[in-house]
N, C-alpha and C. Protein backbone atom coordinates (compact mmCIF):
# COMPACT_ATOMS: atom_id res chain seq x y z
N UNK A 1 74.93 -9.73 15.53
CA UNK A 1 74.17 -10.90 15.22
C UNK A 1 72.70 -10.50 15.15
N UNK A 2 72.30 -10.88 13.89
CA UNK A 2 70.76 -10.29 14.19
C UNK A 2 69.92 -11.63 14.36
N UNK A 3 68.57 -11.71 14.75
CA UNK A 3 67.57 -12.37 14.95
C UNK A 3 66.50 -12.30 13.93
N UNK A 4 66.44 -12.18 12.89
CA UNK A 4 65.06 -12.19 11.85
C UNK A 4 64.19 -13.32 11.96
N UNK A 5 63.19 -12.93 11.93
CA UNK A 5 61.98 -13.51 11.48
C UNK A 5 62.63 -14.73 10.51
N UNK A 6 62.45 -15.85 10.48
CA UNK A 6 62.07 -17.18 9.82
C UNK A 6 60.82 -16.73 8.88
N UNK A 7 61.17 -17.28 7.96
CA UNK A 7 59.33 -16.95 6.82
C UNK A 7 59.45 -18.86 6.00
N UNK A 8 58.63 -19.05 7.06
CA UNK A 8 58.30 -20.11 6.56
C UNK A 8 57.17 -21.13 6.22
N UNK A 9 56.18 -20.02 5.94
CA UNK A 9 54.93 -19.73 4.81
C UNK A 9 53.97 -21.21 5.99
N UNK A 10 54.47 -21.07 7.73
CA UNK A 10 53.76 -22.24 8.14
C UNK A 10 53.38 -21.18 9.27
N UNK A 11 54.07 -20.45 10.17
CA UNK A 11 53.86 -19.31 11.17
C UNK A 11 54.19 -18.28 11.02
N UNK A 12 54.92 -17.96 10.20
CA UNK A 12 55.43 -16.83 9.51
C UNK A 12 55.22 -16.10 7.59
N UNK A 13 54.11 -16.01 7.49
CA UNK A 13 53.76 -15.81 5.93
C UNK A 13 54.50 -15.31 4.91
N UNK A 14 54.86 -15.61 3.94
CA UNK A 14 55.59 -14.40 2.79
C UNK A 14 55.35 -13.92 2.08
N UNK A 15 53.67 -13.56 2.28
CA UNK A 15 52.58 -12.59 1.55
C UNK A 15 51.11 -13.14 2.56
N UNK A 16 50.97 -12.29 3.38
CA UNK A 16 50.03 -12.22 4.44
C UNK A 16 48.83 -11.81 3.70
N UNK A 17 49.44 -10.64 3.15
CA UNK A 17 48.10 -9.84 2.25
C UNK A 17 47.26 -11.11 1.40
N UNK A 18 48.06 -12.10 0.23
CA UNK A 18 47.49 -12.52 -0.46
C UNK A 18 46.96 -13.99 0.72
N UNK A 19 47.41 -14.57 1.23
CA UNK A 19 46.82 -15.42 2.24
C UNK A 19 45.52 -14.92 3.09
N UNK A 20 45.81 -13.72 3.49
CA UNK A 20 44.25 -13.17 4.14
C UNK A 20 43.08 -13.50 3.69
N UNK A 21 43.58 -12.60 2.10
CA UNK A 21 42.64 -12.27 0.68
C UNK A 21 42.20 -13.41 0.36
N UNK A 22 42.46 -14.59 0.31
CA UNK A 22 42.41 -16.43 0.13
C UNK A 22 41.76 -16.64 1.06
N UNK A 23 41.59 -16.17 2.73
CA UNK A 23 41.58 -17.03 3.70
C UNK A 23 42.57 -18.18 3.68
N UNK A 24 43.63 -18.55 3.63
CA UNK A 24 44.73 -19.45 3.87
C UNK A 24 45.02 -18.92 5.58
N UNK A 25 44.55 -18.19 6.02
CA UNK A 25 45.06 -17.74 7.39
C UNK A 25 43.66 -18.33 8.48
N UNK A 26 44.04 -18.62 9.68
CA UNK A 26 43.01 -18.57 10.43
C UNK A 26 42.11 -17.77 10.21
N UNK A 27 40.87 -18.30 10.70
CA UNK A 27 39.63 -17.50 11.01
C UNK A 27 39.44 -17.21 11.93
N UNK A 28 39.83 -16.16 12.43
CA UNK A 28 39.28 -15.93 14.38
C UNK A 28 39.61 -14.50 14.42
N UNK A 29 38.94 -13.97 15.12
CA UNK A 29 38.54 -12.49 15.20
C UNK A 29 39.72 -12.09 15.69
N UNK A 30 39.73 -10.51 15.18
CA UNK A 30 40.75 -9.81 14.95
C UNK A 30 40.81 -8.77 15.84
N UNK A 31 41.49 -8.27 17.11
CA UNK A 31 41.69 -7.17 18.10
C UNK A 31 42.72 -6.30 17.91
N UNK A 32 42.61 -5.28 17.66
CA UNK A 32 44.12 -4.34 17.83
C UNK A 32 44.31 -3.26 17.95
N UNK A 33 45.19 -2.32 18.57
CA UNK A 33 44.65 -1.11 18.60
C UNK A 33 46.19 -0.39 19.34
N UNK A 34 45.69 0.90 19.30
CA UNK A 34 47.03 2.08 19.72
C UNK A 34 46.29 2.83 21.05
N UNK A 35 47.21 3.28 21.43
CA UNK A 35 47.43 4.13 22.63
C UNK A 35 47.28 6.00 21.83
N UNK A 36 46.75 6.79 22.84
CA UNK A 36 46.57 8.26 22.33
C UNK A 36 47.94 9.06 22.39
N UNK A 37 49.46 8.34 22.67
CA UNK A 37 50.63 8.73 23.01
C UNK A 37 51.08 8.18 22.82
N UNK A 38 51.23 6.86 21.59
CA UNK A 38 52.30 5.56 21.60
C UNK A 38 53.83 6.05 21.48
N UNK A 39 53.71 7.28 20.54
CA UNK A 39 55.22 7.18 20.03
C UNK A 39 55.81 8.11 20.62
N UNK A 40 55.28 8.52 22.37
CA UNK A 40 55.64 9.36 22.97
C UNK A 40 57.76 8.58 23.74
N UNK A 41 57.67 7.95 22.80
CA UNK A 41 59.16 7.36 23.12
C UNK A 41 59.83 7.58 22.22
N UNK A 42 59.49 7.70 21.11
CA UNK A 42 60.13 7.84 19.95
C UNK A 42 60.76 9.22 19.79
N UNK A 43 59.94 10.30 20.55
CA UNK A 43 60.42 11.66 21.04
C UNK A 43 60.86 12.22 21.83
N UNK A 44 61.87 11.22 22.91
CA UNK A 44 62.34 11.74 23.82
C UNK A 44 63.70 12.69 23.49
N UNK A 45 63.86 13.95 24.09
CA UNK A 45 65.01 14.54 23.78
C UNK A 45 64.68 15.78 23.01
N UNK A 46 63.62 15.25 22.20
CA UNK A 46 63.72 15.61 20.84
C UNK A 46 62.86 17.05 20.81
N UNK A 47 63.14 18.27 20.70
CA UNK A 47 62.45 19.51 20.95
C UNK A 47 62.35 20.24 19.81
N UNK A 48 63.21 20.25 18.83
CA UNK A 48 63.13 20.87 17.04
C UNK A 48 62.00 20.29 16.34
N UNK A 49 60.69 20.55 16.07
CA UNK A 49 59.81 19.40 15.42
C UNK A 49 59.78 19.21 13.94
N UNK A 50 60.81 20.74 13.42
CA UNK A 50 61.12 20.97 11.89
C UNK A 50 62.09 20.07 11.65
N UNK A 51 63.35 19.65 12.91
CA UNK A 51 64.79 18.50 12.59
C UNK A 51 63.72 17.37 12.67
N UNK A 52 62.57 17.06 13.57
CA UNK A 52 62.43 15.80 13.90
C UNK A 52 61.33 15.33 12.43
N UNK A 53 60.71 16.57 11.93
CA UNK A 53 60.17 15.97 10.75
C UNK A 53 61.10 15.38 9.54
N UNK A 54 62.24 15.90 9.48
CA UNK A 54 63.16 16.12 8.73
C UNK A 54 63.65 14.74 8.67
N UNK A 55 63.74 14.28 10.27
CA UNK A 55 64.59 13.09 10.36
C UNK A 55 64.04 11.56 10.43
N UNK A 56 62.44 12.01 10.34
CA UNK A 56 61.32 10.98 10.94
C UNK A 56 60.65 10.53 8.80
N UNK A 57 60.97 11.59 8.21
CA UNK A 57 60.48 11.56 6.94
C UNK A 57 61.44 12.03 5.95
N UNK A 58 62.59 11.20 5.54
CA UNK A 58 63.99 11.56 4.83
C UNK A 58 63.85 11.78 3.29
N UNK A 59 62.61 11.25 2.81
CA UNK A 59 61.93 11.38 1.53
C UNK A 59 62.14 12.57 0.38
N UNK A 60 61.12 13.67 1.09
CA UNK A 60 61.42 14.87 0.48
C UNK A 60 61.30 16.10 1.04
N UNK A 61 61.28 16.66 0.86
CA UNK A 61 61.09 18.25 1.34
C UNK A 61 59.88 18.76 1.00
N UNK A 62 58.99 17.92 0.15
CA UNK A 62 57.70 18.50 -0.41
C UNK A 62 57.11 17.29 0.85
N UNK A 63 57.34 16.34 1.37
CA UNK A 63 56.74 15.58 2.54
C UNK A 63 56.83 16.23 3.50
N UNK A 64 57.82 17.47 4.20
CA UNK A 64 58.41 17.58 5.12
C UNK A 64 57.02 18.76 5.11
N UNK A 65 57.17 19.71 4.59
CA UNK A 65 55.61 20.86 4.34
C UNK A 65 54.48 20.56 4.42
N UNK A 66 54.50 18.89 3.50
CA UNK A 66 52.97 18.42 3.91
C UNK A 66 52.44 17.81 5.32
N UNK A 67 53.65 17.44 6.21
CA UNK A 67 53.54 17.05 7.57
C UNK A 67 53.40 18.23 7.96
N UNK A 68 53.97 19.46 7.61
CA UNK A 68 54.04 20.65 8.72
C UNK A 68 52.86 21.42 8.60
N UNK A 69 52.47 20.97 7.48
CA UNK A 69 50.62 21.98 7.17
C UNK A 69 49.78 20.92 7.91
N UNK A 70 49.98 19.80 7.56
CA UNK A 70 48.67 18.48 8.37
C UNK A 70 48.85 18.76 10.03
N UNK A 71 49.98 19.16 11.02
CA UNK A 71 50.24 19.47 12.21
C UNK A 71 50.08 20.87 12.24
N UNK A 72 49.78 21.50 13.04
CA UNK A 72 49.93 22.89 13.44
C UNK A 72 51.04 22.72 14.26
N UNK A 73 52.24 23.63 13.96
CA UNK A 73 53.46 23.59 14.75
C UNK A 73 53.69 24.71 15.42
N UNK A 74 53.93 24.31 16.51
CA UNK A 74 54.54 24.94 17.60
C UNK A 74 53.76 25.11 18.61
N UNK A 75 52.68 23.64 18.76
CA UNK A 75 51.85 23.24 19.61
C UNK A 75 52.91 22.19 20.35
N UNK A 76 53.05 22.01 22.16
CA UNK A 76 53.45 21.10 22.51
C UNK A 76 53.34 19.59 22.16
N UNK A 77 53.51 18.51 22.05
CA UNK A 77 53.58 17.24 21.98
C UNK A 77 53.49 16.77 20.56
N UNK A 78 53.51 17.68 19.59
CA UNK A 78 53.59 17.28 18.03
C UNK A 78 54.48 16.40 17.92
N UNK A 79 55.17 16.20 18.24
CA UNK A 79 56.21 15.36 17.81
C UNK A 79 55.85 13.54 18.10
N UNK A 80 55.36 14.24 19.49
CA UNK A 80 54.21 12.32 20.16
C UNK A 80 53.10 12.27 19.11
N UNK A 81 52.78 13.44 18.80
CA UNK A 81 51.55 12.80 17.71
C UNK A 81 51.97 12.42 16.69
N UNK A 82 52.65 12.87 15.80
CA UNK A 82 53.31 12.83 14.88
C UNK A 82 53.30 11.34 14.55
N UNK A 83 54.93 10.88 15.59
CA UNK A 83 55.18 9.57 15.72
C UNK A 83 54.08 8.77 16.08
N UNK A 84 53.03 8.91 16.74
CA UNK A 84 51.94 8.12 17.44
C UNK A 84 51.40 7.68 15.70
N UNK A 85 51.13 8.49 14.88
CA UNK A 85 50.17 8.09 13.70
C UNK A 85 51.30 7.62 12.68
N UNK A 86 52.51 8.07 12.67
CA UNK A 86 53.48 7.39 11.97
C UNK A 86 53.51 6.07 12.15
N UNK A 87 53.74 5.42 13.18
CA UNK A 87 54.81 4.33 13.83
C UNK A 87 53.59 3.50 14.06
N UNK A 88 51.91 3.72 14.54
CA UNK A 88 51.51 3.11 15.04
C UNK A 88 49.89 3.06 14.57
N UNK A 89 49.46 4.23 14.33
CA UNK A 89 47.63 4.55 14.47
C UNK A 89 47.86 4.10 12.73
N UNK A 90 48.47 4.49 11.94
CA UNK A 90 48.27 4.08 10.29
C UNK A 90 48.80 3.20 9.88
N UNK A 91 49.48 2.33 10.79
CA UNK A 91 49.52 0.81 10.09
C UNK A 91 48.72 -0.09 11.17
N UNK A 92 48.36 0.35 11.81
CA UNK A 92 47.12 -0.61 12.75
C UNK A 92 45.68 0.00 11.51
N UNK A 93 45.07 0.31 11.28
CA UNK A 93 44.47 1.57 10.29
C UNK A 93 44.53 0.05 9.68
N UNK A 94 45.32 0.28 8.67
CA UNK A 94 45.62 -0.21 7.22
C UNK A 94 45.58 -1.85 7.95
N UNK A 95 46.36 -2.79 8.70
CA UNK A 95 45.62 -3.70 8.94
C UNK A 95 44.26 -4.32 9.26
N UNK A 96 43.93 -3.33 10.12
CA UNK A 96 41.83 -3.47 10.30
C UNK A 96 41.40 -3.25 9.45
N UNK A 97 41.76 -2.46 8.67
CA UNK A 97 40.94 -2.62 6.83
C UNK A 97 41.20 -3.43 6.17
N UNK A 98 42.01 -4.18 5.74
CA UNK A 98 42.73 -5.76 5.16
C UNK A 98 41.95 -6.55 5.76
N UNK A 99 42.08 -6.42 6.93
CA UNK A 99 41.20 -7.97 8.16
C UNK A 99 39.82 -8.07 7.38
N UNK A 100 39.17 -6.50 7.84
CA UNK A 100 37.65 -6.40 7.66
C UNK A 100 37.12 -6.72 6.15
N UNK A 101 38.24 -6.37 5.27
CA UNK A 101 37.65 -6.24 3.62
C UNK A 101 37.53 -7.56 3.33
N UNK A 102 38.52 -8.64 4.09
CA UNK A 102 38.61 -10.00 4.02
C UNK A 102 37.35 -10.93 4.60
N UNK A 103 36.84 -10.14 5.34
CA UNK A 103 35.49 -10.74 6.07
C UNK A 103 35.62 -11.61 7.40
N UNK A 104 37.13 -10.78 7.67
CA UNK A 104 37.37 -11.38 9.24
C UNK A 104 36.70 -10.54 10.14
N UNK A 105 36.23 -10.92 11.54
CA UNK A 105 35.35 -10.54 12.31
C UNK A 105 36.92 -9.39 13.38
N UNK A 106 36.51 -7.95 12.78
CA UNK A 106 37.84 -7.26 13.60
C UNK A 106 37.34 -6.07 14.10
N UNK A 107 38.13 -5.78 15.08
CA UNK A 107 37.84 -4.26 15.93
C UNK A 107 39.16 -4.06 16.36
N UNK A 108 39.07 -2.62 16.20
CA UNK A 108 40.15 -2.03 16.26
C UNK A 108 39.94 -0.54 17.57
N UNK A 109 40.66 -0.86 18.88
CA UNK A 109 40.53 0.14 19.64
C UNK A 109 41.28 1.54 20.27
N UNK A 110 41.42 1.97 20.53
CA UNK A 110 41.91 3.07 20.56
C UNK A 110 41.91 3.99 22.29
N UNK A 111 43.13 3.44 22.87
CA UNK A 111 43.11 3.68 24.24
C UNK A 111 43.29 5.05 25.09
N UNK A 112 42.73 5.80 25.50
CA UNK A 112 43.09 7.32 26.03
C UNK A 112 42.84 7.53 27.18
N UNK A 113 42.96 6.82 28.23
CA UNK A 113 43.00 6.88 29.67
C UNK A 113 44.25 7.61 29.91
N UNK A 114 44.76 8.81 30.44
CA UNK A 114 45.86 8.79 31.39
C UNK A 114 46.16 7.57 32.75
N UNK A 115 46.76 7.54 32.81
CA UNK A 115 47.00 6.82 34.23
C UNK A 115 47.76 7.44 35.52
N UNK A 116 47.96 8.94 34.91
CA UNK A 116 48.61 9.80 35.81
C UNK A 116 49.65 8.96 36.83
N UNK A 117 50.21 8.00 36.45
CA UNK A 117 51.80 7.47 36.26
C UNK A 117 52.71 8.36 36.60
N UNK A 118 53.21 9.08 35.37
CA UNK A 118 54.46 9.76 35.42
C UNK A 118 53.20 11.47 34.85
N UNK A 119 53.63 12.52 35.38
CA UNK A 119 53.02 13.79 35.39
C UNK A 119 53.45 13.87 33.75
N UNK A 120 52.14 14.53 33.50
CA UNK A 120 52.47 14.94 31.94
C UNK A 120 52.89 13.39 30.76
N UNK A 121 52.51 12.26 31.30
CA UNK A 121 53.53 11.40 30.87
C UNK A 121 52.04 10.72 29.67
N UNK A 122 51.13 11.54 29.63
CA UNK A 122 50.32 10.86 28.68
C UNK A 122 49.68 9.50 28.24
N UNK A 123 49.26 9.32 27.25
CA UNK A 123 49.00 7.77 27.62
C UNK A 123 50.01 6.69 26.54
N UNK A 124 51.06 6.82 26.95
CA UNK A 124 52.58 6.07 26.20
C UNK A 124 52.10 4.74 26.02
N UNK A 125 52.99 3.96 25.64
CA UNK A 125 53.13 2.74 24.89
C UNK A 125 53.18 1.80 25.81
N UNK A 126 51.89 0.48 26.12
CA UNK A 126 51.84 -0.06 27.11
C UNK A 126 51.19 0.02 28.33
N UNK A 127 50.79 1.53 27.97
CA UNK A 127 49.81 2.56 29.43
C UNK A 127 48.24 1.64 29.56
N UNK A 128 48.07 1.06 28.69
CA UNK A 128 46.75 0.18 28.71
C UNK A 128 46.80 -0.75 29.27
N UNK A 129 47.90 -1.82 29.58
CA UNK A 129 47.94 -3.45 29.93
C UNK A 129 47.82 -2.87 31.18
N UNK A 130 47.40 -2.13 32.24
CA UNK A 130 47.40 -2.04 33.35
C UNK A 130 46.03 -2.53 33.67
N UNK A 131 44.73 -2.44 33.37
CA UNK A 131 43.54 -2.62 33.60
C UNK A 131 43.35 -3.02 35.01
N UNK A 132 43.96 -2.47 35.69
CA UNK A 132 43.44 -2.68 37.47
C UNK A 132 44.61 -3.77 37.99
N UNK A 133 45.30 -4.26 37.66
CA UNK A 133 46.58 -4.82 37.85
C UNK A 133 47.86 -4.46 38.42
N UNK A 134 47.72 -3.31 38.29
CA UNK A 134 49.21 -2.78 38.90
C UNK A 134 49.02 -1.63 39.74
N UNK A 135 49.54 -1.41 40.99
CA UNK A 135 49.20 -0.54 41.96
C UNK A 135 50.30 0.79 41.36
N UNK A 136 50.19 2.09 42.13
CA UNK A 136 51.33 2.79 42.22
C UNK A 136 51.73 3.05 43.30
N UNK A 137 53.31 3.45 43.22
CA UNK A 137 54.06 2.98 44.42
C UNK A 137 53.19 3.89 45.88
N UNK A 138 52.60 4.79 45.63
CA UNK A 138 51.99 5.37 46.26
C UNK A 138 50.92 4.87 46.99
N UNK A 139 50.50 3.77 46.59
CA UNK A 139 49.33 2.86 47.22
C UNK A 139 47.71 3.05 46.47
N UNK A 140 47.33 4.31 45.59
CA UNK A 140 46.99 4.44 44.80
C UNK A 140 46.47 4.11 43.73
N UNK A 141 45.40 3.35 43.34
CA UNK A 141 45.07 2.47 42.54
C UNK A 141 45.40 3.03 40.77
N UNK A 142 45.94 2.78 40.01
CA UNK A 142 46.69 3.26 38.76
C UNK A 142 45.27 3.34 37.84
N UNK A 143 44.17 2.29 37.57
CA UNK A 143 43.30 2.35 36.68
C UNK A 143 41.71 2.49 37.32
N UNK A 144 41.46 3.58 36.82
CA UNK A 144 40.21 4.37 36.66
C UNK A 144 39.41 3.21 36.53
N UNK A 145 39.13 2.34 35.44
CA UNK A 145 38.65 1.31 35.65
C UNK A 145 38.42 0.32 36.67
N UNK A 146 39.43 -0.40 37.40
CA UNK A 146 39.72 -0.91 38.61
C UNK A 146 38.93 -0.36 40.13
N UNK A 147 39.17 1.21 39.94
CA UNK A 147 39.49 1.36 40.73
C UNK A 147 37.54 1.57 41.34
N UNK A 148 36.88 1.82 40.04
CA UNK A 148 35.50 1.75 40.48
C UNK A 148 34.65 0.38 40.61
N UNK A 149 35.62 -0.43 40.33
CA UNK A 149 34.75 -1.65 40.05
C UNK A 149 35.13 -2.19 41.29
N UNK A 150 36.28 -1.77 42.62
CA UNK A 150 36.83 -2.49 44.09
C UNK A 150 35.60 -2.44 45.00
């Protein structure tokens, strides 16, 4: 059973782009942004970065070379970067430019705190909503932020 999206051109648009471009959409400033490790989930397991280009970009084989020249391979965490700008940094990108060209008031941020969480565990998907909010089990205050402002 799936759940789709309703498009019913009242909360749900069926051309956002051309509604933006109109202003038919609210006016109110625009926030959004990625993590320096988002798609560090998207690579779990996953240690081949030649299968995972392979399998992440099914297109062509002339895509698969042009990912492998734009990455230097056989650097650790390619695969989190990879996915991080796939899945997340170039379509956040491409929305803050739509917003802004439209003359909506937008910023777009870009989060790179570790939170030294999980060792080596980077700054994954979600690693931001902590902002001094959540302790670690250790007693340990989790955000750098927080933790200077107590």
């Amino acid at each position: 059973m799936a759940f789709d999206t309703a498009i019913d051109d009242v909360t749900t648009l069926s051309d956002l782009q051309q509604a933006r471009a109109e202003h038919r959409i609210a006016s109110i400033p625009v926030l959004t942004g990625t993590n320096s490790s988002e798609g560090r989930l998207l690579e779990v397991g996953q240690k081949d970065v030649t299968a995972f280009i392979a399998a992440t970009f099914p297109e062509s084989t002339e895509l698969h070379q042009a990912v492998a020249v734009a990455y230097s391979l056989g650097h650790n965490g390619l695969n989190t970067q990879i996915s991080t700008e796939d899945w997340y940094q170039c379509p956040s990108a491409i929305e803050v430019g739509a917003f802004s060209t439209a003359g909506y008031p937008t910023w777009r941020c870009y989060f790179d705190q570790t939170t030294q969480i999980f060792s080596s565990g980077g700054v994954y998907r979600s690693s931001e909503i902590i902002f001094g909010t959540w302790y670690h089990r250790s007693g340990m205050c989790a955000s750098p932020i927080h933790a200077r402002t107590r």
